[in-house]
PDB file of N, CA and C in Angstrom:
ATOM      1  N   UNK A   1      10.992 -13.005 -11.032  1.00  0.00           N
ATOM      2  CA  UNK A   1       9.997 -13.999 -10.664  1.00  0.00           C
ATOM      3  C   UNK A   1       9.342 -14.579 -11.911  1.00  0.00           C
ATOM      4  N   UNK A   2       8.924 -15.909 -11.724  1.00  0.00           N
ATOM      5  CA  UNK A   2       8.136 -16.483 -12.762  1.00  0.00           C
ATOM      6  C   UNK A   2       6.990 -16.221 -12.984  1.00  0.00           C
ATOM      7  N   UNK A   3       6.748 -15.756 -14.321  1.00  0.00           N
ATOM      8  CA  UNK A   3       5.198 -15.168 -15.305  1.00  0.00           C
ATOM      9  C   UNK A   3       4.614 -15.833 -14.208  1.00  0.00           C
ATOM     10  N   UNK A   4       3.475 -16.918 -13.609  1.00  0.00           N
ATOM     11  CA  UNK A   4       2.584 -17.902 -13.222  1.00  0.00           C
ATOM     12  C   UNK A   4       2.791 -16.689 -11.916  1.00  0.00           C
ATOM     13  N   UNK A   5       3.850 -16.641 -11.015  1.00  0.00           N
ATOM     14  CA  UNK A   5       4.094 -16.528  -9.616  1.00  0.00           C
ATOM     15  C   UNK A   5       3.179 -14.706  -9.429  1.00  0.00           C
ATOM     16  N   UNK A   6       3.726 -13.969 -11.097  1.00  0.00           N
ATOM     17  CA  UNK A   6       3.453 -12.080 -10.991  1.00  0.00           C
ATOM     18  C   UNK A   6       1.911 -13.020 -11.213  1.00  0.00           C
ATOM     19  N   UNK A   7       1.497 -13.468 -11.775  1.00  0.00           N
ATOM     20  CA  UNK A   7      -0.598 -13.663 -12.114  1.00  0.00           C
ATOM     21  C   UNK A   7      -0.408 -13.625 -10.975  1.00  0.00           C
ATOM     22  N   UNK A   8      -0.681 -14.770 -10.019  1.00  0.00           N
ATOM     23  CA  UNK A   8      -0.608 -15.306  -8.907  1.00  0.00           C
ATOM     24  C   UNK A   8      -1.202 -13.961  -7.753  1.00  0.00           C
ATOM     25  N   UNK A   9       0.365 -13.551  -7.967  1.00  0.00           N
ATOM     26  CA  UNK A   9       0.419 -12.605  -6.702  1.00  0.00           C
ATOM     27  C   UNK A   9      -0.850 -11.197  -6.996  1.00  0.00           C
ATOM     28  N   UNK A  10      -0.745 -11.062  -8.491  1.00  0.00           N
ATOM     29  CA  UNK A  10      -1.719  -9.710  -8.852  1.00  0.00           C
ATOM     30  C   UNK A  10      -3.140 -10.175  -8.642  1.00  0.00           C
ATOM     31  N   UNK A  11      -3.003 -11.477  -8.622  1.00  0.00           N
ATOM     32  CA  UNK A  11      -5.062 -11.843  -8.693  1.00  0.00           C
ATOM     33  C   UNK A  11      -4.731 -11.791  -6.891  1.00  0.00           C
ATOM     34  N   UNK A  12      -4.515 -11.930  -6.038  1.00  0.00           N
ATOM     35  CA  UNK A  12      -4.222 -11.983  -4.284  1.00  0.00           C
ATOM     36  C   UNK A  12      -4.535 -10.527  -3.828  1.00  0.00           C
ATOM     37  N   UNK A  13      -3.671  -9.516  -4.617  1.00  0.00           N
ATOM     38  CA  UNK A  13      -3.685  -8.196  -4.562  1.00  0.00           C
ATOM     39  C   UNK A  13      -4.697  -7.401  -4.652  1.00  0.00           C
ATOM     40  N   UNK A  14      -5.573  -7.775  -5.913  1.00  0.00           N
ATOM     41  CA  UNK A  14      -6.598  -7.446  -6.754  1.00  0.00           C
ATOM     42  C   UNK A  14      -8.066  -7.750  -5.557  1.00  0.00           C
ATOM     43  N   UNK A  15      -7.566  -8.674  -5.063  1.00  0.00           N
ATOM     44  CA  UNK A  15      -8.831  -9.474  -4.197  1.00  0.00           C
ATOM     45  C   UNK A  15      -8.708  -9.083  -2.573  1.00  0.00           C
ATOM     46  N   UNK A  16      -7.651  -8.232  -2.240  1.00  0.00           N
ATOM     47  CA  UNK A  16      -7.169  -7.576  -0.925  1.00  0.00           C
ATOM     48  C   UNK A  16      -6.526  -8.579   0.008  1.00  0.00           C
ATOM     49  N   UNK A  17      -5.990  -9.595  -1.168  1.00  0.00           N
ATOM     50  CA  UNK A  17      -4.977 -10.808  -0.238  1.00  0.00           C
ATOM     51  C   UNK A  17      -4.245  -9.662   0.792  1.00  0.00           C
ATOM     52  N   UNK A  18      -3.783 -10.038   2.071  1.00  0.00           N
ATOM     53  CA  UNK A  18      -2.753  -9.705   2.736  1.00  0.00           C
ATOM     54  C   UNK A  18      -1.332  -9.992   3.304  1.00  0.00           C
ATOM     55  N   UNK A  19      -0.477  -9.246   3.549  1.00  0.00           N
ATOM     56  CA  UNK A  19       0.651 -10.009   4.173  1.00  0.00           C
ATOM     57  C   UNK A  19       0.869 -11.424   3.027  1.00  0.00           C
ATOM     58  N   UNK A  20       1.509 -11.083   2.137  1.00  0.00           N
ATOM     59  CA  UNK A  20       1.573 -11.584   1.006  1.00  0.00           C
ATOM     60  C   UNK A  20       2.914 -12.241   0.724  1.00  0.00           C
ATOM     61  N   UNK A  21       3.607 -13.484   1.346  1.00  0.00           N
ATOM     62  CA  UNK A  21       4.878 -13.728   0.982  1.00  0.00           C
ATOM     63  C   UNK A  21       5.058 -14.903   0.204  1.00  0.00           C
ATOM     64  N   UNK A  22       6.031 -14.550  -1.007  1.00  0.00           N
ATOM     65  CA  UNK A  22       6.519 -16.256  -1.669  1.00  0.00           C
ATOM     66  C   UNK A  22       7.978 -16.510  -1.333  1.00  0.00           C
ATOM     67  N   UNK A  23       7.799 -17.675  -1.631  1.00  0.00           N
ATOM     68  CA  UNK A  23       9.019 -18.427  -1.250  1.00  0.00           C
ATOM     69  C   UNK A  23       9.226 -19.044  -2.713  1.00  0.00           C
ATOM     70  N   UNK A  24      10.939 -19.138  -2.804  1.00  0.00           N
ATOM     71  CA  UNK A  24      11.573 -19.641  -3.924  1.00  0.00           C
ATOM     72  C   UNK A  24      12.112 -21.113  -3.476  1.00  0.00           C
ATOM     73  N   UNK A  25      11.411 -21.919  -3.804  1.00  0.00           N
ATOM     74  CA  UNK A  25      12.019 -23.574  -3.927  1.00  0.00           C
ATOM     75  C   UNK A  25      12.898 -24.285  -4.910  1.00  0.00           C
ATOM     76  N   UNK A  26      12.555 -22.820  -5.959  1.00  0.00           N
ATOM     77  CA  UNK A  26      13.037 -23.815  -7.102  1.00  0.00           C
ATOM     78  C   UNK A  26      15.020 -24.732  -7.250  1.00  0.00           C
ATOM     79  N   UNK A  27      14.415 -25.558  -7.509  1.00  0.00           N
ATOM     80  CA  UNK A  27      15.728 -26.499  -7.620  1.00  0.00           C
ATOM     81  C   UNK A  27      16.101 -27.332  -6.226  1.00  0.00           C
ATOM     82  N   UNK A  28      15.124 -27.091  -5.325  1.00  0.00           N
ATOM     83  CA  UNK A  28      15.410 -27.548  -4.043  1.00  0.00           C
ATOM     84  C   UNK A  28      14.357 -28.382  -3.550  1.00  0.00           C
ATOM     85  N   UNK A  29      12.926 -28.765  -3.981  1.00  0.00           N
ATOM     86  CA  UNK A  29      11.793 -29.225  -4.079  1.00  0.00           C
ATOM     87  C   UNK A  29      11.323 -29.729  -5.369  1.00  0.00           C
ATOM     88  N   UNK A  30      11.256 -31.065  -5.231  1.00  0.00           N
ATOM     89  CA  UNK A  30      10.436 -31.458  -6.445  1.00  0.00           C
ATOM     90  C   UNK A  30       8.979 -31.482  -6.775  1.00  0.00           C
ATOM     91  N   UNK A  31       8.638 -30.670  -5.689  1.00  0.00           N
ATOM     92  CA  UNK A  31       7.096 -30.682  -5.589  1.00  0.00           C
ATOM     93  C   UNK A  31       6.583 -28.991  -6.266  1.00  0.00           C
ATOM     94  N   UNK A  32       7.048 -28.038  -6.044  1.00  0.00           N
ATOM     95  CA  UNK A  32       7.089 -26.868  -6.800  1.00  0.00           C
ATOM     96  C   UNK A  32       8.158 -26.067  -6.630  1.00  0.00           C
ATOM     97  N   UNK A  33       8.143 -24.718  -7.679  1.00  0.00           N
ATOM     98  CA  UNK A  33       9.281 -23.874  -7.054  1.00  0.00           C
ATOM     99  C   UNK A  33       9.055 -23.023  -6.823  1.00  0.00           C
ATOM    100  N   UNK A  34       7.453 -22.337  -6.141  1.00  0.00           N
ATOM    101  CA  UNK A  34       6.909 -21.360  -5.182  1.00  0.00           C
ATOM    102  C   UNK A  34       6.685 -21.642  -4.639  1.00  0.00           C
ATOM    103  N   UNK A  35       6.182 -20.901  -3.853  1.00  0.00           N
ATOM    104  CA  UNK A  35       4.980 -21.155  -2.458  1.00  0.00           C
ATOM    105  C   UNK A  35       4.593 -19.605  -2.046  1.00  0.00           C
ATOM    106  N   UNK A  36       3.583 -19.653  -1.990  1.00  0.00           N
ATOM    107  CA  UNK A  36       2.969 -18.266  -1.722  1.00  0.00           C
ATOM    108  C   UNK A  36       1.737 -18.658  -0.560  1.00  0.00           C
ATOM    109  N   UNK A  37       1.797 -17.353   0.162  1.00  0.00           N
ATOM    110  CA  UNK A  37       1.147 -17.773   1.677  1.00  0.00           C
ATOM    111  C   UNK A  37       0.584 -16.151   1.620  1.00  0.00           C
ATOM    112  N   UNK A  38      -1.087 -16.200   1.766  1.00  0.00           N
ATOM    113  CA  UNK A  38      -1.228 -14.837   2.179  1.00  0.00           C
ATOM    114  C   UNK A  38      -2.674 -14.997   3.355  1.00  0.00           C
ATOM    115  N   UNK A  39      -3.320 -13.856   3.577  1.00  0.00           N
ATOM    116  CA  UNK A  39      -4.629 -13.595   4.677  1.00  0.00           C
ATOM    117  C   UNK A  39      -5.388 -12.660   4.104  1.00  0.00           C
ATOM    118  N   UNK A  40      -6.551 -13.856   4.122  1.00  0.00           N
ATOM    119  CA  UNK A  40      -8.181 -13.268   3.953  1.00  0.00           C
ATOM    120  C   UNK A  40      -8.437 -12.601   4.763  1.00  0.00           C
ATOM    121  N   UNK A  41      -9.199 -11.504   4.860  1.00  0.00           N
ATOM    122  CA  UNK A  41      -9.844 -10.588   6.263  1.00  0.00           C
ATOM    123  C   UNK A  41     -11.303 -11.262   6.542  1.00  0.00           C
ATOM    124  N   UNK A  42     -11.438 -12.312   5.717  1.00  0.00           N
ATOM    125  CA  UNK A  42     -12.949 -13.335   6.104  1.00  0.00           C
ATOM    126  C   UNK A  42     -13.130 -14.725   5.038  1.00  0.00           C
ATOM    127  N   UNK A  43     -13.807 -15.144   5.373  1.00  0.00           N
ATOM    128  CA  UNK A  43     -14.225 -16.846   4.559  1.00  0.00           C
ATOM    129  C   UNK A  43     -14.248 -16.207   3.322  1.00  0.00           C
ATOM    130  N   UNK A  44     -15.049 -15.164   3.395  1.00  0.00           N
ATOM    131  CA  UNK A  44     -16.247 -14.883   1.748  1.00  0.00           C
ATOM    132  C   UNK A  44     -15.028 -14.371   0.671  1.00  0.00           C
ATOM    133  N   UNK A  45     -13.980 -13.436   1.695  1.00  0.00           N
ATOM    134  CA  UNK A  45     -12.582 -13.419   1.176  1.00  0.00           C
ATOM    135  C   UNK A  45     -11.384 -14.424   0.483  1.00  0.00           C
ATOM    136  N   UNK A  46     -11.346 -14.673   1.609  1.00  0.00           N
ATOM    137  CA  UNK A  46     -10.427 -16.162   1.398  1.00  0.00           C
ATOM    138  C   UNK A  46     -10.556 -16.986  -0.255  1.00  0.00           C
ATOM    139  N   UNK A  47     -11.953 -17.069  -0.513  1.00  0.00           N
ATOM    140  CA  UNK A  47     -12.896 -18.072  -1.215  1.00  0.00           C
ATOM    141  C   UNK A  47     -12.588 -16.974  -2.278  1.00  0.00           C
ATOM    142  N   UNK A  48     -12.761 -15.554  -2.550  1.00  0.00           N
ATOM    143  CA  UNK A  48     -12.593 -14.573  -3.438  1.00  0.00           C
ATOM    144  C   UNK A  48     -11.523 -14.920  -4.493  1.00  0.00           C
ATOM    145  N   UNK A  49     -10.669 -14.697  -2.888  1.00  0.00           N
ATOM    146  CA  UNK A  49      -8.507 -14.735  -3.158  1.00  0.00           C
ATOM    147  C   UNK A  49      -8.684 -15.733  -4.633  1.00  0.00           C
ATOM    148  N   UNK A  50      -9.411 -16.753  -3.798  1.00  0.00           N
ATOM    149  CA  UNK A  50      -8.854 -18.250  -4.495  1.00  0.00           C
ATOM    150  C   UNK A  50      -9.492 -18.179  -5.732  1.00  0.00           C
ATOM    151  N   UNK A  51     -10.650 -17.682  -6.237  1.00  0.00           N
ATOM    152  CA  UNK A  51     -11.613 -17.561  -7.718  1.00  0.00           C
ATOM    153  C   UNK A  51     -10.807 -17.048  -8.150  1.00  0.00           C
ATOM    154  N   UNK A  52     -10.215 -16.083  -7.740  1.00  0.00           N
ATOM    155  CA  UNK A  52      -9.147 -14.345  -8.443  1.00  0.00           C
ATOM    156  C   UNK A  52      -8.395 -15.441  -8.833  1.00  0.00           C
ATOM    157  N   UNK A  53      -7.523 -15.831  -8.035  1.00  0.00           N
ATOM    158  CA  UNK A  53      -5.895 -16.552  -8.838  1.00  0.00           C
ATOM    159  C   UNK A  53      -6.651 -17.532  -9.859  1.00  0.00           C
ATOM    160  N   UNK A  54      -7.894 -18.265  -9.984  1.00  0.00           N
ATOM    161  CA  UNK A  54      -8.677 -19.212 -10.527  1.00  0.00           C
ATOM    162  C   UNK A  54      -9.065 -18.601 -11.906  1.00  0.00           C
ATOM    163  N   UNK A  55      -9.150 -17.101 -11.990  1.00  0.00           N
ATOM    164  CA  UNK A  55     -10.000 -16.744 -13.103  1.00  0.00           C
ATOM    165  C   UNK A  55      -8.729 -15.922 -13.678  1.00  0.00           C
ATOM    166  N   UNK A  56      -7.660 -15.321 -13.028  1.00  0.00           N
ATOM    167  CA  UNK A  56      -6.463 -14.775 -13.962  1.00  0.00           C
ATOM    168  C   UNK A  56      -5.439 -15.445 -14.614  1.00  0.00           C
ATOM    169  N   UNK A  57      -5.411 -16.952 -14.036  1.00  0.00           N
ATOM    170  CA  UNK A  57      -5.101 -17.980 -14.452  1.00  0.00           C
ATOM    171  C   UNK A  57      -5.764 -18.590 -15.740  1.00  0.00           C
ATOM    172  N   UNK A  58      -6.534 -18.606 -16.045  1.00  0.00           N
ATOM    173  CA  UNK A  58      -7.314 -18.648 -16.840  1.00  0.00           C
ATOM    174  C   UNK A  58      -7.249 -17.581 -18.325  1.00  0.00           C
ATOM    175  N   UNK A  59      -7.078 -16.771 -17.577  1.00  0.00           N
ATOM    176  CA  UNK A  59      -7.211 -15.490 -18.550  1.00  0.00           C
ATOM    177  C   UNK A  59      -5.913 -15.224 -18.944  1.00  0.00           C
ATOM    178  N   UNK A  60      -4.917 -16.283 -18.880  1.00  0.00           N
ATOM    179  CA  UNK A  60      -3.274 -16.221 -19.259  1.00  0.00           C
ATOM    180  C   UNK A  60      -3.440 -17.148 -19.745  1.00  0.00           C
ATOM    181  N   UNK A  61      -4.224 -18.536 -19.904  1.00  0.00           N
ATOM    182  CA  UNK A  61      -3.876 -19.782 -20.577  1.00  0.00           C
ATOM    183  C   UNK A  61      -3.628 -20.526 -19.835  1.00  0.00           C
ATOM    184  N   UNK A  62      -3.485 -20.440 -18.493  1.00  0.00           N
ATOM    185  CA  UNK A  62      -2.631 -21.297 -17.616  1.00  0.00           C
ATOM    186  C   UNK A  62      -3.657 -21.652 -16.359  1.00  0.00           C
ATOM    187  N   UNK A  63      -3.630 -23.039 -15.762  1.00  0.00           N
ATOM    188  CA  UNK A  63      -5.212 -23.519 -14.636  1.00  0.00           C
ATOM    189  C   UNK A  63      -4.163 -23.983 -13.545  1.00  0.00           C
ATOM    190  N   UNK A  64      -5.421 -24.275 -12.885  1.00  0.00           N
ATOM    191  CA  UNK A  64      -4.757 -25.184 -11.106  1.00  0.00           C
ATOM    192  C   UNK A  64      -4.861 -26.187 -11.665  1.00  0.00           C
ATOM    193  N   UNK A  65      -4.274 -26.906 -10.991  1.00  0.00           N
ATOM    194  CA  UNK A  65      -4.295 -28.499 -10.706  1.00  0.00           C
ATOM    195  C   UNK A  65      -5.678 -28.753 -10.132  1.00  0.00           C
ATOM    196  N   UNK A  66      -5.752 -28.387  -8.804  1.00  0.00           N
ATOM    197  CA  UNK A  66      -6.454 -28.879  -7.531  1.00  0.00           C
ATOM    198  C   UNK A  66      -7.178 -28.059  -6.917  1.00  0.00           C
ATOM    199  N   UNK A  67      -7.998 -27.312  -5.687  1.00  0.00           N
ATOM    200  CA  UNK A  67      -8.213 -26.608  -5.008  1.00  0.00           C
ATOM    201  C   UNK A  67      -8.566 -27.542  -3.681  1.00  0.00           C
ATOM    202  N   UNK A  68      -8.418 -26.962  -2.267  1.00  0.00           N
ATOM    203  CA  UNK A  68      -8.603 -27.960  -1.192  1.00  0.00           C
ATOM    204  C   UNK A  68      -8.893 -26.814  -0.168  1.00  0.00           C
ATOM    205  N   UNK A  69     -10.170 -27.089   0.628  1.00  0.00           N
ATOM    206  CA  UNK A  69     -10.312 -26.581   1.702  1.00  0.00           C
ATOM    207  C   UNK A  69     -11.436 -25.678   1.198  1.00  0.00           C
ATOM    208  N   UNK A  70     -11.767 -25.199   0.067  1.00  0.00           N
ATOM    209  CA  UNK A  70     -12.532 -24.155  -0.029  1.00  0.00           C
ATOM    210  C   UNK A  70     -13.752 -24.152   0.253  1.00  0.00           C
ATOM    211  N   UNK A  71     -14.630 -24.934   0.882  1.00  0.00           N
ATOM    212  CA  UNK A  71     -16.105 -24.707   1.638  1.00  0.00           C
ATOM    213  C   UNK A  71     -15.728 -24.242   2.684  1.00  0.00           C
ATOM    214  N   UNK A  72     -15.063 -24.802   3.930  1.00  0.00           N
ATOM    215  CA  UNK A  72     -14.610 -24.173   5.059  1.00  0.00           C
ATOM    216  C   UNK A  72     -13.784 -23.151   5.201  1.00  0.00           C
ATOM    217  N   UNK A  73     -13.018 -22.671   4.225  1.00  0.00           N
ATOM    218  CA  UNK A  73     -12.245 -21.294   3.512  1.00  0.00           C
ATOM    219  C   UNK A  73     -11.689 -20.642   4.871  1.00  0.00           C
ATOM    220  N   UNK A  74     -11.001 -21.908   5.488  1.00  0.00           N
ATOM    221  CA  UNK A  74     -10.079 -21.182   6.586  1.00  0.00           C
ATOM    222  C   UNK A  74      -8.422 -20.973   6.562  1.00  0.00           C
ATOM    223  N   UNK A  75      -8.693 -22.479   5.754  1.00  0.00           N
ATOM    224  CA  UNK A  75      -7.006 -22.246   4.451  1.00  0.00           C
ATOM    225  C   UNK A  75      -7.667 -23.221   3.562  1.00  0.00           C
ATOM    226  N   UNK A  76      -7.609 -22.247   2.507  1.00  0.00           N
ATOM    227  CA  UNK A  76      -7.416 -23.041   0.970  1.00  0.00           C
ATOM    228  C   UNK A  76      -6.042 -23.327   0.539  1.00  0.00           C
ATOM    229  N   UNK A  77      -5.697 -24.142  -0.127  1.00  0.00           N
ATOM    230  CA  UNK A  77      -4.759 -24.382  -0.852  1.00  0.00           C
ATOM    231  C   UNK A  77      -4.541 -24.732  -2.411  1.00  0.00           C
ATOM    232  N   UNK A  78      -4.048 -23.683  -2.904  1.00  0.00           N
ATOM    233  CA  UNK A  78      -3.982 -24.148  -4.602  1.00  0.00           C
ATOM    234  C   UNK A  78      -3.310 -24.196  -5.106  1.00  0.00           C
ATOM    235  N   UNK A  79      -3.112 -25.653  -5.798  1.00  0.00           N
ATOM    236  CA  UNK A  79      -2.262 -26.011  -6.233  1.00  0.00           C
ATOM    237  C   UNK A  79      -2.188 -25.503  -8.410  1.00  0.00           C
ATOM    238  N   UNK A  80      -1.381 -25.124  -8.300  1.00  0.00           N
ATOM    239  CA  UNK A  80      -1.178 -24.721  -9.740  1.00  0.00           C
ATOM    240  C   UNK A  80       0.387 -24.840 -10.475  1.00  0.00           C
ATOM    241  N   UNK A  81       0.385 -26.177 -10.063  1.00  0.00           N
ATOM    242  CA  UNK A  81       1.836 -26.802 -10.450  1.00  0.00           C
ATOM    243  C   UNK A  81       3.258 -25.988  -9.869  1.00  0.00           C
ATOM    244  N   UNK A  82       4.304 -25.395 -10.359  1.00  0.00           N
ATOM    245  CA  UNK A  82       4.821 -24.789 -10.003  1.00  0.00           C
ATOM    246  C   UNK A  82       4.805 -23.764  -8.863  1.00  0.00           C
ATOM    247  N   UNK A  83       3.856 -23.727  -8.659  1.00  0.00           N
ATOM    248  CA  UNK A  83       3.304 -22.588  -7.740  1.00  0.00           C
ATOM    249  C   UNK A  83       2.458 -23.208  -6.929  1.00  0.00           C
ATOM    250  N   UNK A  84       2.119 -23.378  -5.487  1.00  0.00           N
ATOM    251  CA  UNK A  84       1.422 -23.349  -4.234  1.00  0.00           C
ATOM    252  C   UNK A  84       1.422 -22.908  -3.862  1.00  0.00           C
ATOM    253  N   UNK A  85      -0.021 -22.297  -3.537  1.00  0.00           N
ATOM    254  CA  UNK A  85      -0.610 -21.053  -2.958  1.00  0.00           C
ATOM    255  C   UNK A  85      -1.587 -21.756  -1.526  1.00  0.00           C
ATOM    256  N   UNK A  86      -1.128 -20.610  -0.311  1.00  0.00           N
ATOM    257  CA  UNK A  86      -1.770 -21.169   0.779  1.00  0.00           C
ATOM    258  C   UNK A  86      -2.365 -19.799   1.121  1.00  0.00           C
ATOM    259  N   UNK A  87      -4.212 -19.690   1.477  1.00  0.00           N
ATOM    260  CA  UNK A  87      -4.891 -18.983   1.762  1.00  0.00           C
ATOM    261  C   UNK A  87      -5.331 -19.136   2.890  1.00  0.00           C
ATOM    262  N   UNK A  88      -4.768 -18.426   4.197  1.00  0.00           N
ATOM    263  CA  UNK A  88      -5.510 -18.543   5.058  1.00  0.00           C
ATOM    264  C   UNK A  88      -6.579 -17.433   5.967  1.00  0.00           C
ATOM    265  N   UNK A  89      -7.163 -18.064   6.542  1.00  0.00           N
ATOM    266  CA  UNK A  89      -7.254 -16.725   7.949  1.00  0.00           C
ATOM    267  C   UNK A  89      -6.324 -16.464   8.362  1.00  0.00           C
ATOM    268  N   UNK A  90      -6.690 -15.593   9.351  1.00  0.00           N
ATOM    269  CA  UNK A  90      -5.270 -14.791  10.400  1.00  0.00           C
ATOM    270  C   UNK A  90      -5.216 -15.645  10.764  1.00  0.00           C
ATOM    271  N   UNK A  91      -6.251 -16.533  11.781  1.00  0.00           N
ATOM    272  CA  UNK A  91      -5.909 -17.473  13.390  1.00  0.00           C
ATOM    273  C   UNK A  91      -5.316 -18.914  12.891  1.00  0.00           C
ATOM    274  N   UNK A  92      -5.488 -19.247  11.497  1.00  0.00           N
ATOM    275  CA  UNK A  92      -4.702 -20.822  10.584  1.00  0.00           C
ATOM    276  C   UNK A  92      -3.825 -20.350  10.493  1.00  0.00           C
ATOM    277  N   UNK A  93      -3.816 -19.053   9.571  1.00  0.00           N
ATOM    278  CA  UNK A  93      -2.247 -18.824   9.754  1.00  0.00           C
ATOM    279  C   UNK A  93      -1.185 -18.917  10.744  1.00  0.00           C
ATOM    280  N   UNK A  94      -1.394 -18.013  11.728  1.00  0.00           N
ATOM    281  CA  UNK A  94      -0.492 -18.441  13.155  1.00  0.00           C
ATOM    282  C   UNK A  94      -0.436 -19.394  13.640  1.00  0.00           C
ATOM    283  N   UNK A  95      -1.651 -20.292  13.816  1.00  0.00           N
ATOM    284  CA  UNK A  95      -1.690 -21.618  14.522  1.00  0.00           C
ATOM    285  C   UNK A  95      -0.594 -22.349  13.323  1.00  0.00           C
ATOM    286  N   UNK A  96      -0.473 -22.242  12.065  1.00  0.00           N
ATOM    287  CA  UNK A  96       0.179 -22.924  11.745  1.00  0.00           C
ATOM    288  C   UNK A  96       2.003 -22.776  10.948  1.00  0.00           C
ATOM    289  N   UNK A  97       1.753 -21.341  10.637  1.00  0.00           N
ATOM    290  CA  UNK A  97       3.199 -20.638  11.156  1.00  0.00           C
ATOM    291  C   UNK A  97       4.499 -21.472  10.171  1.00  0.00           C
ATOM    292  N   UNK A  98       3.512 -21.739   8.659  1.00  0.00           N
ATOM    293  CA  UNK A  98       4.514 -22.013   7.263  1.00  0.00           C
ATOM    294  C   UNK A  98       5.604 -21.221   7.271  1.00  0.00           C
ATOM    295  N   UNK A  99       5.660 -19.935   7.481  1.00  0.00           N
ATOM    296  CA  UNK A  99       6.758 -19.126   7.516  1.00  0.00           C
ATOM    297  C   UNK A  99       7.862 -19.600   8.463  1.00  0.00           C
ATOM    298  N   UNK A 100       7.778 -19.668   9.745  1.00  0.00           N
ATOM    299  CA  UNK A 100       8.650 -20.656  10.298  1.00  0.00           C
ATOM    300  C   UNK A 100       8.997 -22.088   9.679  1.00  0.00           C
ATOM    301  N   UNK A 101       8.491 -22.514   9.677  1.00  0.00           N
ATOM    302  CA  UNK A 101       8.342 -23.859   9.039  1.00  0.00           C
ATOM    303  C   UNK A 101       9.299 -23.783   7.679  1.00  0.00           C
ATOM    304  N   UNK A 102       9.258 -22.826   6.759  1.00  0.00           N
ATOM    305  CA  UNK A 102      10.189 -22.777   5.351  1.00  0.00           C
ATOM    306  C   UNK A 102      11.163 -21.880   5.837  1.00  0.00           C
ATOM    307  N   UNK A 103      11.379 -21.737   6.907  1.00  0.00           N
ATOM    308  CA  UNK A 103      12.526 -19.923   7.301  1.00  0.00           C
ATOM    309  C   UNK A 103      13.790 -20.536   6.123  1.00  0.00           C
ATOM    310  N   UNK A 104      14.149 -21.531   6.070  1.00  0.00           N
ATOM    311  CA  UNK A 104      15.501 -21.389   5.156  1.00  0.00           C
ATOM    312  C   UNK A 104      15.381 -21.206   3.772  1.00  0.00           C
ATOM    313  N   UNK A 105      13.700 -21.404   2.987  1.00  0.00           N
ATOM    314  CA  UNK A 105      13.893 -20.616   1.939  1.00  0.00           C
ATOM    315  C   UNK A 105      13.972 -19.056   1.452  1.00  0.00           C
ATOM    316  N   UNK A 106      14.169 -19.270   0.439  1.00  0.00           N
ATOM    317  CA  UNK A 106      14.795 -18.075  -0.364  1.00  0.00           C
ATOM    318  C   UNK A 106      13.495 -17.052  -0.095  1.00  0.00           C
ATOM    319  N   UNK A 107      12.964 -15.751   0.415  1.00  0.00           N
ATOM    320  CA  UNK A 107      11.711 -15.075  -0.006  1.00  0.00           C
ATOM    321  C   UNK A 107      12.349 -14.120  -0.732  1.00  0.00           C
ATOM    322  N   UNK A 108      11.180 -14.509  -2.005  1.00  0.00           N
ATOM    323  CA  UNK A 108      11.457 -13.648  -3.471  1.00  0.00           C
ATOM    324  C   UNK A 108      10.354 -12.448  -3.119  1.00  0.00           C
ATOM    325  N   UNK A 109       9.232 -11.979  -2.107  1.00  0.00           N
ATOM    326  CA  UNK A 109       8.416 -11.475  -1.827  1.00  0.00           C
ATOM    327  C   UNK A 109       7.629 -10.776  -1.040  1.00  0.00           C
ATOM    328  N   UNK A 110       7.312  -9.654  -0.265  1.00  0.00           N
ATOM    329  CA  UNK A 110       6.599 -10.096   0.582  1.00  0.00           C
ATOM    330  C   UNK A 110       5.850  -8.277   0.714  1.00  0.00           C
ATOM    331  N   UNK A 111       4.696  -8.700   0.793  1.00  0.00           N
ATOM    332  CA  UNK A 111       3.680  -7.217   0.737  1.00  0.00           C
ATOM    333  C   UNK A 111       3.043  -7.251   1.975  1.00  0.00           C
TER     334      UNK A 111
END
């Protein structure tokens, strides 16, 4: 896996991300070549997840692009070039069911 994707996943871990899966795009998407999808056990969580990947990112040299959703912290999404990261609740998550949605990529991941 790519240096950016191990930060990524260890700041998620670190912060009690759950159910933790990435997906490998690379060469098949010109938009990134991760995607990582995990679950907050609450908002105050969720919002945590997202500082964690925000501040270990940081602490490698390397930033987001973007952040989206994070006042309502029911899915955040962060964008950090190569890598998109989707933070949700449990009930966004299912209602919206990315994992179906990418089933034909590659998973390089999943905790």
């Amino acid at each position: 896996m790519a240096e950016k994707l191990d930060i990524i996943v260890d700041a998620i871990e670190d912060k009690k991300g759950r159910d933790i899966l990435a997906l490998d795009f690379e060469g098949s998407s010109s938009v990134c070549d991760y995607v990582v999808i995990c679950t907050g056990s609450s908002n105050r969580n969720i919002q945590a997840i997202a500082d964690g990947i925000n501040e270990k990112l940081g602490e490698n040299n390397m930033r987001r692009l973007s952040m989206e959703g994070y006042d309502d912290a029911k899915w955040i999404l962060v964008d950090c070039g190569d890598v998109l990261v989707n933070i949700f609740d449990r009930a966004t998550r299912e209602e919206y069911r990315l994992e179906v949605l990418w089933a034909d990529a590659k998973e390089v991941l999943r905790k």
